[in-house]
PDB file of N, CA and C in Angstrom:
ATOM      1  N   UNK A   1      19.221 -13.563  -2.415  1.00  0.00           N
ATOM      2  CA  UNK A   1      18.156 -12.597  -2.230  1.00  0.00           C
ATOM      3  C   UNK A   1      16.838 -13.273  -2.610  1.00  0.00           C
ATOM      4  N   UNK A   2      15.778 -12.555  -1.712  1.00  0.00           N
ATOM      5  CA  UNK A   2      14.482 -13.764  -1.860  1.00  0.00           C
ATOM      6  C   UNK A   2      13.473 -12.636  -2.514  1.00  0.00           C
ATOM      7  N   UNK A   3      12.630 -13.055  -3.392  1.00  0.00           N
ATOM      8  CA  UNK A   3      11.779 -12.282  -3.408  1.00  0.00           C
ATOM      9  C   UNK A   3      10.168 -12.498  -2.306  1.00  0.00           C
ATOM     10  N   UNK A   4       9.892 -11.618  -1.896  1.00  0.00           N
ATOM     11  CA  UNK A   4       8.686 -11.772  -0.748  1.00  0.00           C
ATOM     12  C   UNK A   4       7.820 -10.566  -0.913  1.00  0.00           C
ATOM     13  N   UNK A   5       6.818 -10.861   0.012  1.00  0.00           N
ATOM     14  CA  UNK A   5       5.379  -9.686  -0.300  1.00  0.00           C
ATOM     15  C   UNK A   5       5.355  -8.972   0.476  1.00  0.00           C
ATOM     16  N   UNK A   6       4.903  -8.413   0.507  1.00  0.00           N
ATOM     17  CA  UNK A   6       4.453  -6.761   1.565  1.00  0.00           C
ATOM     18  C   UNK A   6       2.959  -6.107   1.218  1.00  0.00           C
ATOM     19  N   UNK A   7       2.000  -6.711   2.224  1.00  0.00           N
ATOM     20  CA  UNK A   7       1.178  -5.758   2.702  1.00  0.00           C
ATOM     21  C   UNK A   7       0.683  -4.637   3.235  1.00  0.00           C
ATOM     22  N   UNK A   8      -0.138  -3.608   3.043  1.00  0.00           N
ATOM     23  CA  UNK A   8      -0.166  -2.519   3.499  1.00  0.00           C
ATOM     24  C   UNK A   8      -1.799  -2.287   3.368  1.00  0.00           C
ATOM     25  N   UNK A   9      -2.352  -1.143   3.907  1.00  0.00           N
ATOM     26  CA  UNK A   9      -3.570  -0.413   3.376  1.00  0.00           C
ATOM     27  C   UNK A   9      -3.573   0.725   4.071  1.00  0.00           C
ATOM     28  N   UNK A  10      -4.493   1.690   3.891  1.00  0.00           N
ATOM     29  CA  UNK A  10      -5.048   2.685   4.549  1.00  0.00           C
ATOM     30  C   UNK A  10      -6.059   2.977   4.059  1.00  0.00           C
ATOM     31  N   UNK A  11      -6.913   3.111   5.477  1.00  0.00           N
ATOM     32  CA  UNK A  11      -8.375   3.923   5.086  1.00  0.00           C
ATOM     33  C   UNK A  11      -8.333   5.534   5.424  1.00  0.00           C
ATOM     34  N   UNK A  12      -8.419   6.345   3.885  1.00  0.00           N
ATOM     35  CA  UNK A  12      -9.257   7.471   3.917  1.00  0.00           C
ATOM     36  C   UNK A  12     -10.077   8.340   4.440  1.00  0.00           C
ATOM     37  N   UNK A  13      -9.711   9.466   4.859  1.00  0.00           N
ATOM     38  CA  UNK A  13     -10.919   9.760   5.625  1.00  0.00           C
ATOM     39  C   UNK A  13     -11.790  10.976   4.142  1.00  0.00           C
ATOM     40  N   UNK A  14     -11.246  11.013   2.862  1.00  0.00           N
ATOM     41  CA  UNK A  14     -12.675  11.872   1.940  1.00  0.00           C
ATOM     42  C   UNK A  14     -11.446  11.569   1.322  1.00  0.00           C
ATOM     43  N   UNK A  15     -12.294  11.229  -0.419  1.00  0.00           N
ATOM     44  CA  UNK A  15     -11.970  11.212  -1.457  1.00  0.00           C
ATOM     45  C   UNK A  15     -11.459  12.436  -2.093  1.00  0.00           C
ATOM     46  N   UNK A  16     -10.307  12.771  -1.757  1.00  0.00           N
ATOM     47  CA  UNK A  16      -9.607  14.054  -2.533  1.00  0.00           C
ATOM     48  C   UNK A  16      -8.307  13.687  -2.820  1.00  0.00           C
ATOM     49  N   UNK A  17      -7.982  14.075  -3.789  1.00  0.00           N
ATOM     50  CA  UNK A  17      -6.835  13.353  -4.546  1.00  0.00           C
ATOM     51  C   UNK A  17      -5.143  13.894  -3.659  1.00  0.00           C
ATOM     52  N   UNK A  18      -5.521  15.461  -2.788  1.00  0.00           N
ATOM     53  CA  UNK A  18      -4.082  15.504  -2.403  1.00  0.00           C
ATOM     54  C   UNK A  18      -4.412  14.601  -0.925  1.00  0.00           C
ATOM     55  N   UNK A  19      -5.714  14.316  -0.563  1.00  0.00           N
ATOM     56  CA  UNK A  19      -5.300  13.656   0.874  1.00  0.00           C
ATOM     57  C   UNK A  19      -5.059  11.941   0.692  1.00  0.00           C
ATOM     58  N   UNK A  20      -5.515  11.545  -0.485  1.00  0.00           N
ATOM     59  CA  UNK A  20      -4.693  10.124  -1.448  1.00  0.00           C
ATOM     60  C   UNK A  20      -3.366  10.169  -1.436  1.00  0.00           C
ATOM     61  N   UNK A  21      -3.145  11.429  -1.977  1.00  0.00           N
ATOM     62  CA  UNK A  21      -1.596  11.499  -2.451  1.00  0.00           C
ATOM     63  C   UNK A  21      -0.690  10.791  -0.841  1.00  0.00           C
ATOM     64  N   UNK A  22      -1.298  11.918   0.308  1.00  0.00           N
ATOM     65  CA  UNK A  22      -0.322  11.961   1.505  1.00  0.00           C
ATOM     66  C   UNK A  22      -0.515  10.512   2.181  1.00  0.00           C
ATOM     67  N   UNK A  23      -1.603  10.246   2.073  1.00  0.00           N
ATOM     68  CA  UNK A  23      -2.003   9.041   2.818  1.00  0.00           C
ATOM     69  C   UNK A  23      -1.388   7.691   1.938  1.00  0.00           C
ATOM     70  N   UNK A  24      -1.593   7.854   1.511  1.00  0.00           N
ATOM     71  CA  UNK A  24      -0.423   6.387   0.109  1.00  0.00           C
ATOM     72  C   UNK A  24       0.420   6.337   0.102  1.00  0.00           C
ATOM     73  N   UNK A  25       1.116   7.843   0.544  1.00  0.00           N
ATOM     74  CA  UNK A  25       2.811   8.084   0.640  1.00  0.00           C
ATOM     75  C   UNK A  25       3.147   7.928   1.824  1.00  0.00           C
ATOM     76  N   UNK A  26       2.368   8.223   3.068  1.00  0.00           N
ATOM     77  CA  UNK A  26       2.632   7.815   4.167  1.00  0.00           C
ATOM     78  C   UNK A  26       2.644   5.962   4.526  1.00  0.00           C
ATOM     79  N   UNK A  27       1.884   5.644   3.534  1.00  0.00           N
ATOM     80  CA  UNK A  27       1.720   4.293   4.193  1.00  0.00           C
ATOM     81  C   UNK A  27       3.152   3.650   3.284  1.00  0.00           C
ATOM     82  N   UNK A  28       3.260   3.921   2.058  1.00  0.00           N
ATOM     83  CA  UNK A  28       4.408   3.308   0.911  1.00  0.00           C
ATOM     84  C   UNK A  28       5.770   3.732   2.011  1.00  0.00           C
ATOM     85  N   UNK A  29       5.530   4.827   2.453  1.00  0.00           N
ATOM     86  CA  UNK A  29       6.818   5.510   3.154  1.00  0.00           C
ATOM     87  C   UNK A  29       7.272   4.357   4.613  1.00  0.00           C
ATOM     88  N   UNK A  30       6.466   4.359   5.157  1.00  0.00           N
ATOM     89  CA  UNK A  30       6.118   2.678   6.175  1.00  0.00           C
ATOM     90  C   UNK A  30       6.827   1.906   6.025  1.00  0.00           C
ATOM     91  N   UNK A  31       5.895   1.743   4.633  1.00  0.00           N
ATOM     92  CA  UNK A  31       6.324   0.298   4.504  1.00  0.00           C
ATOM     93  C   UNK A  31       7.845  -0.176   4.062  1.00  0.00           C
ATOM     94  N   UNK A  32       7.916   1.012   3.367  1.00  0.00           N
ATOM     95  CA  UNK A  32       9.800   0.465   3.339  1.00  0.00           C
ATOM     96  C   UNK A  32      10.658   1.045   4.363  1.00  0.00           C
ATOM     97  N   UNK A  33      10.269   2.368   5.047  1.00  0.00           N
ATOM     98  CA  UNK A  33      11.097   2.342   6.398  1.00  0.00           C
ATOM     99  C   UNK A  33      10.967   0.833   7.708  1.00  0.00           C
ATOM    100  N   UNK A  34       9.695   0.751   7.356  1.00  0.00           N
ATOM    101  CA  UNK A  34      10.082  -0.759   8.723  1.00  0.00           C
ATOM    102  C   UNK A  34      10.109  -2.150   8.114  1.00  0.00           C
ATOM    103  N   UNK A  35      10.706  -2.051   6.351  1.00  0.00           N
ATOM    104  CA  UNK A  35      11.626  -3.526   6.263  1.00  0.00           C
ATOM    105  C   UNK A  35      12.770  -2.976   5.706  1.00  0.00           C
ATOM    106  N   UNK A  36      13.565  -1.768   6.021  1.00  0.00           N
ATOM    107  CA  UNK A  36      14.861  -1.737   5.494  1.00  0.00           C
ATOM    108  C   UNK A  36      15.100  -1.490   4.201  1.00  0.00           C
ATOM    109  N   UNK A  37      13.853  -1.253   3.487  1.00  0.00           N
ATOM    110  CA  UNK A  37      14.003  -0.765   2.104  1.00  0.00           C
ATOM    111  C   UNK A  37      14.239   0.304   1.401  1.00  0.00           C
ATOM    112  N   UNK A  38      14.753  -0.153   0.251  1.00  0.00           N
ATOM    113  CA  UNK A  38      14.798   1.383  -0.891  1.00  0.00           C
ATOM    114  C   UNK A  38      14.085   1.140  -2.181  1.00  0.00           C
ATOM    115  N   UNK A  39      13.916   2.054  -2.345  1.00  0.00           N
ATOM    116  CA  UNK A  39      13.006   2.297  -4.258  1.00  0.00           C
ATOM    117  C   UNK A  39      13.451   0.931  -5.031  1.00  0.00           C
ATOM    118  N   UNK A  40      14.898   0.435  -4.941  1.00  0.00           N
ATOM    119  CA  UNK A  40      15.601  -0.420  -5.460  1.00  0.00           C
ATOM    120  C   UNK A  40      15.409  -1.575  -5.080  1.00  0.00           C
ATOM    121  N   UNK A  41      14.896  -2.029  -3.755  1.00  0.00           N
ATOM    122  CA  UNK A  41      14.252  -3.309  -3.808  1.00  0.00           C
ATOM    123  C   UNK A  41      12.918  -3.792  -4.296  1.00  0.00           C
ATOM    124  N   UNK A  42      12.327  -2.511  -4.773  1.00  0.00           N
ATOM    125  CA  UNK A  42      10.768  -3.042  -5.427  1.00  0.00           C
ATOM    126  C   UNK A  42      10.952  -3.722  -6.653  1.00  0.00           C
ATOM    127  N   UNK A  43      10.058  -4.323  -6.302  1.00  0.00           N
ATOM    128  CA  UNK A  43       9.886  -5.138  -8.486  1.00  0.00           C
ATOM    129  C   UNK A  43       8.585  -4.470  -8.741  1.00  0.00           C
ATOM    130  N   UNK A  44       7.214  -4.553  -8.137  1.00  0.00           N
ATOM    131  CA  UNK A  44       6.401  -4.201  -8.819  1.00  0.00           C
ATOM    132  C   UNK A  44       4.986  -3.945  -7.439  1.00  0.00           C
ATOM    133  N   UNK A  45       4.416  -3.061  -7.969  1.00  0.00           N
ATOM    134  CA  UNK A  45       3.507  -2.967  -6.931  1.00  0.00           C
ATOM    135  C   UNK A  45       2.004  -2.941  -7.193  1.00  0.00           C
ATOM    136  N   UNK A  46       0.973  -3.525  -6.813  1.00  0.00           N
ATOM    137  CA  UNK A  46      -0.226  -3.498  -6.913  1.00  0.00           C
ATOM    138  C   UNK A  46      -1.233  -2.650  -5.943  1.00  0.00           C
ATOM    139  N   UNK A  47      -1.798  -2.156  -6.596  1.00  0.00           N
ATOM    140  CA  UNK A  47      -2.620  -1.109  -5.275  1.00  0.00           C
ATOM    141  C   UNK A  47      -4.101  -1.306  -6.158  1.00  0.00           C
ATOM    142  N   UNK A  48      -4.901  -1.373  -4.940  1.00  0.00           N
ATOM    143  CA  UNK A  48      -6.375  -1.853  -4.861  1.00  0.00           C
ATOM    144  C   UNK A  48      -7.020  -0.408  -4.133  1.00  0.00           C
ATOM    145  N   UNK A  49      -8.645  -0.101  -4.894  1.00  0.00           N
ATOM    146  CA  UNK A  49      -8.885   0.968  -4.224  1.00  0.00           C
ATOM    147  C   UNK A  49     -10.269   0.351  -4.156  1.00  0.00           C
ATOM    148  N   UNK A  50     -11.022   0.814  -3.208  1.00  0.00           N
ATOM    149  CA  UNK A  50     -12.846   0.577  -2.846  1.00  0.00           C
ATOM    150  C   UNK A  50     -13.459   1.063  -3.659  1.00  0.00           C
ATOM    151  N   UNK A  51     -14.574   1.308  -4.248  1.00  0.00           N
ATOM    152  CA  UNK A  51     -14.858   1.557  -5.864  1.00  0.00           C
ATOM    153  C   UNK A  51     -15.426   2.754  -5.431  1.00  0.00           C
ATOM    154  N   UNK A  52     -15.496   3.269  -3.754  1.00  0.00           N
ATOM    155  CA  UNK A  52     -15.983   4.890  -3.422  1.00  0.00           C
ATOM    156  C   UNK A  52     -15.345   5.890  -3.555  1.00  0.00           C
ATOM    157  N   UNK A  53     -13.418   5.314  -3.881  1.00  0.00           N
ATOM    158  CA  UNK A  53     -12.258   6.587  -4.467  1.00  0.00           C
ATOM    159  C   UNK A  53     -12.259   6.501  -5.890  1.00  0.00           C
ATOM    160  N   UNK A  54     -12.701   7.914  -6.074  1.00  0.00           N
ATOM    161  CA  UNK A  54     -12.436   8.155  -7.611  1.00  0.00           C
ATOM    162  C   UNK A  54     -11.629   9.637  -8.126  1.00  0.00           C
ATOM    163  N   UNK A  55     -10.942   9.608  -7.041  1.00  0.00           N
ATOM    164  CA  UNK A  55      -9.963  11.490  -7.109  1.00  0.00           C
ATOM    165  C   UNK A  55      -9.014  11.534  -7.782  1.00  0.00           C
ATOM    166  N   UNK A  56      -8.272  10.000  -7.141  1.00  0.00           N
ATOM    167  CA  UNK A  56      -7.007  10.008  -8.648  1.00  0.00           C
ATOM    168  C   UNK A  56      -6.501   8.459  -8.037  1.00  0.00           C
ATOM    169  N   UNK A  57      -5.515   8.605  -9.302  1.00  0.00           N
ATOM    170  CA  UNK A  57      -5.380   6.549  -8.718  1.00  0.00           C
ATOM    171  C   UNK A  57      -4.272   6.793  -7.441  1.00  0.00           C
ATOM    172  N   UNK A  58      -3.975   5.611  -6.779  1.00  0.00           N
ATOM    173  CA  UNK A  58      -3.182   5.569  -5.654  1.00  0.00           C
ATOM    174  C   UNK A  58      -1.838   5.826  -5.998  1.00  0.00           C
ATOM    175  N   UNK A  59      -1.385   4.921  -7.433  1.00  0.00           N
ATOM    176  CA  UNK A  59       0.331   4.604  -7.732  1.00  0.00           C
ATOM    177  C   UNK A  59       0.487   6.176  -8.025  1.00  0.00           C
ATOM    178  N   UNK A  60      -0.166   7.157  -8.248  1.00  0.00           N
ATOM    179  CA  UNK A  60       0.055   8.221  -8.478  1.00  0.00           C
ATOM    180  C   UNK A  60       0.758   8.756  -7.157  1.00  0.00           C
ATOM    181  N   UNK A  61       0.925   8.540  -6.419  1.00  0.00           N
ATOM    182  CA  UNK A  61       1.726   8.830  -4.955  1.00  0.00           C
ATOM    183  C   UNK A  61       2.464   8.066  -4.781  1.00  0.00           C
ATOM    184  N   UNK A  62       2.874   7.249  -5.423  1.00  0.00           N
ATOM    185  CA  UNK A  62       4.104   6.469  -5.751  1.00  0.00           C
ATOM    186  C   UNK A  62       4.820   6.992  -6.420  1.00  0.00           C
ATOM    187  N   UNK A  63       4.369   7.652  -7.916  1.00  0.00           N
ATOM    188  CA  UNK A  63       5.546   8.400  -8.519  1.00  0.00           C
ATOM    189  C   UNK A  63       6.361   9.763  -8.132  1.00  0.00           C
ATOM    190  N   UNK A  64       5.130  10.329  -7.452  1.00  0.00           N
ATOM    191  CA  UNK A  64       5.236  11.707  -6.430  1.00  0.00           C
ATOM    192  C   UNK A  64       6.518  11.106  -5.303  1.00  0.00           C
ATOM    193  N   UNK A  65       6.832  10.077  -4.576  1.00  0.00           N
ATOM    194  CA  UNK A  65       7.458  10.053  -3.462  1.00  0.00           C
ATOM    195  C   UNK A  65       9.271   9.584  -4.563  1.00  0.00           C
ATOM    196  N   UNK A  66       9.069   9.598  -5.387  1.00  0.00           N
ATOM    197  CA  UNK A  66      10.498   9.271  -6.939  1.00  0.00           C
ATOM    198  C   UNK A  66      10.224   7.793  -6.762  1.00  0.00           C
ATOM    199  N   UNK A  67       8.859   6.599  -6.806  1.00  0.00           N
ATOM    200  CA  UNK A  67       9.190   5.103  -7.547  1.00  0.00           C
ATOM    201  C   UNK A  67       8.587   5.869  -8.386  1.00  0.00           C
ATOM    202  N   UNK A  68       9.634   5.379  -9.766  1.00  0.00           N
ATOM    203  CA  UNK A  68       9.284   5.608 -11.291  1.00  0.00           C
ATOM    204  C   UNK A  68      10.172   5.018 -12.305  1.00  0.00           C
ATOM    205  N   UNK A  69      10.731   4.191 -11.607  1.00  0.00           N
ATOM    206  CA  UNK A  69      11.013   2.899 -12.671  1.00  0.00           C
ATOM    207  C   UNK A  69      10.600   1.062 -11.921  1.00  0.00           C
ATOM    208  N   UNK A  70       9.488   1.487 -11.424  1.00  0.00           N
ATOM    209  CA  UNK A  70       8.986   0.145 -10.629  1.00  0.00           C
ATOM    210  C   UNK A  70       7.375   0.144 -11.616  1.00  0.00           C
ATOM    211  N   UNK A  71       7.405  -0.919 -11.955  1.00  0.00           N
ATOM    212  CA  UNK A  71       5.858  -1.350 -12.495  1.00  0.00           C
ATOM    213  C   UNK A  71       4.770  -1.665 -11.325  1.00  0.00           C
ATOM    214  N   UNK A  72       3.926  -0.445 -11.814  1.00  0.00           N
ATOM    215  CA  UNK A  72       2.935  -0.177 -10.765  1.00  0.00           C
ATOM    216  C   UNK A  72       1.175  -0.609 -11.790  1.00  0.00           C
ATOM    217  N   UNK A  73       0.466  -0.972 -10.654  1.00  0.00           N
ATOM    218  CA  UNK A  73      -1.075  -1.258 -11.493  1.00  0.00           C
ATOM    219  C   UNK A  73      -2.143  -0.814 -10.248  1.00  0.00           C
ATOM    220  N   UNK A  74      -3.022  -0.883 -10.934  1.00  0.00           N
ATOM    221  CA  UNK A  74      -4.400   0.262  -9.955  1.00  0.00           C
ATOM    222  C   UNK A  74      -5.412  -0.540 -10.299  1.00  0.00           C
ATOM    223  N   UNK A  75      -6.079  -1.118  -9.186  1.00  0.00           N
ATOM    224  CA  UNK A  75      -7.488  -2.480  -9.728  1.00  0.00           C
ATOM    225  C   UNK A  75      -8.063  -1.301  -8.408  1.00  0.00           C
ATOM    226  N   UNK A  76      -9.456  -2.247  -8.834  1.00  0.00           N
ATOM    227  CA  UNK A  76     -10.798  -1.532  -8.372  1.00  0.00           C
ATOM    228  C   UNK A  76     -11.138  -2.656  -6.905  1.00  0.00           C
ATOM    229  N   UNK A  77     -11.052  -2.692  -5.618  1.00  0.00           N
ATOM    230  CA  UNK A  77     -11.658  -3.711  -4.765  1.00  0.00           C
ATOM    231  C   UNK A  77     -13.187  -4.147  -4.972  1.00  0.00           C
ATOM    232  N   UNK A  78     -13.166  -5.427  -4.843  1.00  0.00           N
ATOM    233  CA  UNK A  78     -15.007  -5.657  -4.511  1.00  0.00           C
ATOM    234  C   UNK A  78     -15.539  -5.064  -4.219  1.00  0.00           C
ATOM    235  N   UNK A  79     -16.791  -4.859  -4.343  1.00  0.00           N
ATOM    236  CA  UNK A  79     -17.412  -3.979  -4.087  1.00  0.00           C
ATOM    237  C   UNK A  79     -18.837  -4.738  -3.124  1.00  0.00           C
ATOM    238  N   UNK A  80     -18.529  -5.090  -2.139  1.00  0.00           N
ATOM    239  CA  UNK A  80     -18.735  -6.022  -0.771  1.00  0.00           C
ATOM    240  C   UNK A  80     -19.610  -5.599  -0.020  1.00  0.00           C
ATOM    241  N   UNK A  81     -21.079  -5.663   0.211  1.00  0.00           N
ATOM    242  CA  UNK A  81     -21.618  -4.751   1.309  1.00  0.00           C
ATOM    243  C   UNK A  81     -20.795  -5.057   2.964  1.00  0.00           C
ATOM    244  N   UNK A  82     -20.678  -3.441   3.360  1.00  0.00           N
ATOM    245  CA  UNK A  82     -20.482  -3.679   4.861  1.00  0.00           C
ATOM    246  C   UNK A  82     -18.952  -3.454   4.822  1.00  0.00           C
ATOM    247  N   UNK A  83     -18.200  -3.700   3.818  1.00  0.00           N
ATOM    248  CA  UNK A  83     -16.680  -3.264   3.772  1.00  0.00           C
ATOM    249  C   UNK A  83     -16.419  -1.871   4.016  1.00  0.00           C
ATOM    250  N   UNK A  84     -14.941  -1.615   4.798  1.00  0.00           N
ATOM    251  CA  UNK A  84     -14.549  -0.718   4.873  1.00  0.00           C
ATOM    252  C   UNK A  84     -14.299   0.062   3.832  1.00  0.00           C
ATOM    253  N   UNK A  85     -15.344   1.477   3.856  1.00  0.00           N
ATOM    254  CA  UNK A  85     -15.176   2.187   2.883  1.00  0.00           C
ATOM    255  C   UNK A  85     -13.940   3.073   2.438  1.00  0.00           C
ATOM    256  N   UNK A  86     -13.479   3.695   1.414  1.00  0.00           N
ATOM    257  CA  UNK A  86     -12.587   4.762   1.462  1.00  0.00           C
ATOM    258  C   UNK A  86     -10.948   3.701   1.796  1.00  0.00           C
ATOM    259  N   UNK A  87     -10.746   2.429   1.636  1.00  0.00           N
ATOM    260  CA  UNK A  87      -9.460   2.045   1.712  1.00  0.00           C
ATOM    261  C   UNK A  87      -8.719   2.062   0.362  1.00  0.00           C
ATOM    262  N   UNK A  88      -7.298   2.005   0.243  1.00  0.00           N
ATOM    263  CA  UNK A  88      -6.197   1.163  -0.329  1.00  0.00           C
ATOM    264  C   UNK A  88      -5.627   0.538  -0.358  1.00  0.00           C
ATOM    265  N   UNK A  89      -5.187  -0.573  -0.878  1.00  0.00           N
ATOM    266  CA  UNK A  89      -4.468  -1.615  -0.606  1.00  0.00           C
ATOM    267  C   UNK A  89      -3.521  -1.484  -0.988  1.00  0.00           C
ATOM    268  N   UNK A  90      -2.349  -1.945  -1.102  1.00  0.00           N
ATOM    269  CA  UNK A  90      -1.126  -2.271  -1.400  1.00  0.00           C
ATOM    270  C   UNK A  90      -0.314  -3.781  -1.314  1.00  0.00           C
ATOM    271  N   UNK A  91      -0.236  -4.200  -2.045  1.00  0.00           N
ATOM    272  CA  UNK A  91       0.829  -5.435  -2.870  1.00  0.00           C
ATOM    273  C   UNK A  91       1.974  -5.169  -3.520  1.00  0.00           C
ATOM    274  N   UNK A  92       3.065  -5.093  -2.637  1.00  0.00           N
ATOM    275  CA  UNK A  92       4.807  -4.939  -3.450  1.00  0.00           C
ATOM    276  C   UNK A  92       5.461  -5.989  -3.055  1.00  0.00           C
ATOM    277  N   UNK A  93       5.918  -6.379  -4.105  1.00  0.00           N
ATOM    278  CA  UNK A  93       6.834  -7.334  -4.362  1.00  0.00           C
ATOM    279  C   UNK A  93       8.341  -7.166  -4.033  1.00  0.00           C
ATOM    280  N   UNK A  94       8.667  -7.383  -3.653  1.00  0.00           N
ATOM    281  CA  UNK A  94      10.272  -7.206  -3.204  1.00  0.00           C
ATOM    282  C   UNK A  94      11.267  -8.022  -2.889  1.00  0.00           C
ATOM    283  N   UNK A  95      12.722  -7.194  -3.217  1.00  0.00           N
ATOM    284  CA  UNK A  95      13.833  -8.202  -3.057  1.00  0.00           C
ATOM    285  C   UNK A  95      14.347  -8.195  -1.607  1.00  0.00           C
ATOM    286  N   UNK A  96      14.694  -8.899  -0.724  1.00  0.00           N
ATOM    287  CA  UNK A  96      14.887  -8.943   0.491  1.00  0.00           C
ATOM    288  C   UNK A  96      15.742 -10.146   0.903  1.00  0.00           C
ATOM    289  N   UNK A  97      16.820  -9.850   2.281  1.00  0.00           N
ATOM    290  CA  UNK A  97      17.719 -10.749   2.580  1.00  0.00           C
ATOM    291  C   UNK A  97      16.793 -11.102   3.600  1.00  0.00           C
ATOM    292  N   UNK A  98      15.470 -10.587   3.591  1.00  0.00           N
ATOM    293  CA  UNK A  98      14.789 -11.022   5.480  1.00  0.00           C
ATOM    294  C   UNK A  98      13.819 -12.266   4.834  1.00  0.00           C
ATOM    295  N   UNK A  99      13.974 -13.456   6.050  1.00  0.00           N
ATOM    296  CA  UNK A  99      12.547 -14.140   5.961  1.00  0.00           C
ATOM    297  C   UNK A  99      12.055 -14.222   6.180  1.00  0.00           C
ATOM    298  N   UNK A 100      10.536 -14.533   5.262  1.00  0.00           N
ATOM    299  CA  UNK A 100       9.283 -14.381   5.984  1.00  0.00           C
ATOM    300  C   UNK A 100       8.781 -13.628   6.824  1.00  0.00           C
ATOM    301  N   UNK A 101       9.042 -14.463   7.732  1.00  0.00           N
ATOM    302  CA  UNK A 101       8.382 -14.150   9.058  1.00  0.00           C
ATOM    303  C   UNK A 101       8.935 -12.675   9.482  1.00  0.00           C
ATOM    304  N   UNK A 102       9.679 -12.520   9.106  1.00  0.00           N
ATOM    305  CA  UNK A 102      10.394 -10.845   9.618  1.00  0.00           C
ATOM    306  C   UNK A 102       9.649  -9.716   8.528  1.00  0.00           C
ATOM    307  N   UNK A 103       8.790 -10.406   7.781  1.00  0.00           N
ATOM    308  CA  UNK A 103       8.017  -9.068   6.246  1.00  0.00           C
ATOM    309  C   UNK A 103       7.174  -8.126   7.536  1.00  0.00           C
ATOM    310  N   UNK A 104       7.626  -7.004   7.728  1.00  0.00           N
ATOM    311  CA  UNK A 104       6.399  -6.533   8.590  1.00  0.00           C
ATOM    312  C   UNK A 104       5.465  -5.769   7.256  1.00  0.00           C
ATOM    313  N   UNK A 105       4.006  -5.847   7.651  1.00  0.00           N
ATOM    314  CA  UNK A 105       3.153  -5.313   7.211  1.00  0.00           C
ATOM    315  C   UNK A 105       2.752  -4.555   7.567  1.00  0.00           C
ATOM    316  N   UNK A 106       1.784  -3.332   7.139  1.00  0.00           N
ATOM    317  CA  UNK A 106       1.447  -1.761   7.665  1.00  0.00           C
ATOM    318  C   UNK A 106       0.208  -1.505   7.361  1.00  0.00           C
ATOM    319  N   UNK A 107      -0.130  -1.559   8.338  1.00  0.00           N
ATOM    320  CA  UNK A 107      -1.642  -1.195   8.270  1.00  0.00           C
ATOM    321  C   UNK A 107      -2.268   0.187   9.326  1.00  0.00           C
ATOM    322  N   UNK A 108      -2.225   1.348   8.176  1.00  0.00           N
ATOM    323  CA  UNK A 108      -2.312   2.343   9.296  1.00  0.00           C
ATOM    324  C   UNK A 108      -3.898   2.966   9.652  1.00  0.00           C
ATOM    325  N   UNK A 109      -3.964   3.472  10.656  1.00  0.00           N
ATOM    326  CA  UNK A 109      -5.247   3.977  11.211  1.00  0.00           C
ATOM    327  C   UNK A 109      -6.282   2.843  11.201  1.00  0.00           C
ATOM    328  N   UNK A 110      -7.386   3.096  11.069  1.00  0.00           N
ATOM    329  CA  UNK A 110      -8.558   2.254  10.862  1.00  0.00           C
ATOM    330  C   UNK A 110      -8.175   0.933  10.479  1.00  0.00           C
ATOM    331  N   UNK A 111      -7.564   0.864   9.200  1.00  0.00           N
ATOM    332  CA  UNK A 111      -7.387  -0.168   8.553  1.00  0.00           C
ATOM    333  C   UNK A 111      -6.377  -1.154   8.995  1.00  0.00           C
ATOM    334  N   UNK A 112      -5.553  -0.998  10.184  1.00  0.00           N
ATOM    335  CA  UNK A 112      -5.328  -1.859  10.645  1.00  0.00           C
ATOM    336  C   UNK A 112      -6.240  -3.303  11.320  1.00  0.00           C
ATOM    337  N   UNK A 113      -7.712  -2.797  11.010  1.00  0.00           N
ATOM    338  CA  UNK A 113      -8.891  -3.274  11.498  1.00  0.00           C
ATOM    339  C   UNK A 113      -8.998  -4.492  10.699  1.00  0.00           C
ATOM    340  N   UNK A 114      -8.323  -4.544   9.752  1.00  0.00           N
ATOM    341  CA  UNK A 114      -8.492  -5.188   8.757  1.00  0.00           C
ATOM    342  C   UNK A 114      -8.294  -6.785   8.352  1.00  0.00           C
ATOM    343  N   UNK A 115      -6.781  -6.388   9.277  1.00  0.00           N
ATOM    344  CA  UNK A 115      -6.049  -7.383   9.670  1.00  0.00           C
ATOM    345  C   UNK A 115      -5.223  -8.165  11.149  1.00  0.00           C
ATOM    346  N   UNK A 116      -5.971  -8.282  12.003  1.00  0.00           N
ATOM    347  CA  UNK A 116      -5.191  -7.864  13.409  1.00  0.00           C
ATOM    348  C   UNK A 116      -4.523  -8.734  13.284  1.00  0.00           C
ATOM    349  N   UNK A 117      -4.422  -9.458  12.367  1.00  0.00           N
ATOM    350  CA  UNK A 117      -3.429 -11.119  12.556  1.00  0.00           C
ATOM    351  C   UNK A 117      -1.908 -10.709  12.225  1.00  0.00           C
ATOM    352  N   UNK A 118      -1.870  -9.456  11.169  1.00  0.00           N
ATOM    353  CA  UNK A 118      -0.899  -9.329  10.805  1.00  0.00           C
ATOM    354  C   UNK A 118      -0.230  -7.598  10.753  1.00  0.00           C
ATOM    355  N   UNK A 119      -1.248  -7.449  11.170  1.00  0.00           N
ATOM    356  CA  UNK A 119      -1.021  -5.633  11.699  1.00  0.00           C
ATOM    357  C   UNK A 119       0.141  -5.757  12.664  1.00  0.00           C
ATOM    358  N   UNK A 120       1.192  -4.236  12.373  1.00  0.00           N
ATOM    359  CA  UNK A 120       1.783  -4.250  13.080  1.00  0.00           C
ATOM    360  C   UNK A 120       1.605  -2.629  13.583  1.00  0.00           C
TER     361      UNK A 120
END
């Protein structure tokens, strides 16, 4: 078993903590339905927010969807003129029989903008 990364984000459309909640859970929900995952392959997850969300942190829709024995952390993104406002990021670490090249990443709505190299 390998450990490998998983990208994700979503951009926001208003800083309110239940449309955080759905939108974090939709994208976390993604991201382990299209690599075959469960709660049990996470080790740890990092989530990044634009310094314009301040409703509630992201991993908080992580514990809402039952991860709650995965070590989760909440950083603040640059604060960049011209960046996409209102995003989240996501960084999970995971155990996986897939390589590499098979990690799909999730980048939903807008924020697939983000990345077209690796958007799927």
């Amino acid at each position: 078993m390998a450990v490998r990364a998983v990208r994700g984000a979503v951009q926001l459309e208003r800083d309110e903590a239940e449309h955080m909640d759905a939108q974090v859970g939709a994208l976390l929900t993604a991201i382990l339905e299209r690599n075959g995952l469960t709660a049990d392959d996470l080790i740890s997850i990092w989530f990044t927010a634009t310094p314009d969300l301040h409703s509630d942190f992201p991993a908080a829709a992580a514990r809402k969807l039952g991860i709650v024995d995965v070590p989760l952390i909440c950083a603040q993104e640059l604060d960049i003129q011209g960046a996409m406002p209102r995003v989240v990021r996501v960084l999970a670490h995971i155990e996986t029989d897939r390589a590499r090249a098979d990690i799909s990443h999730v980048y939903l709505g807008a924020a697939a903008a983000l990345r077209k190299d690796i958007a799927q």
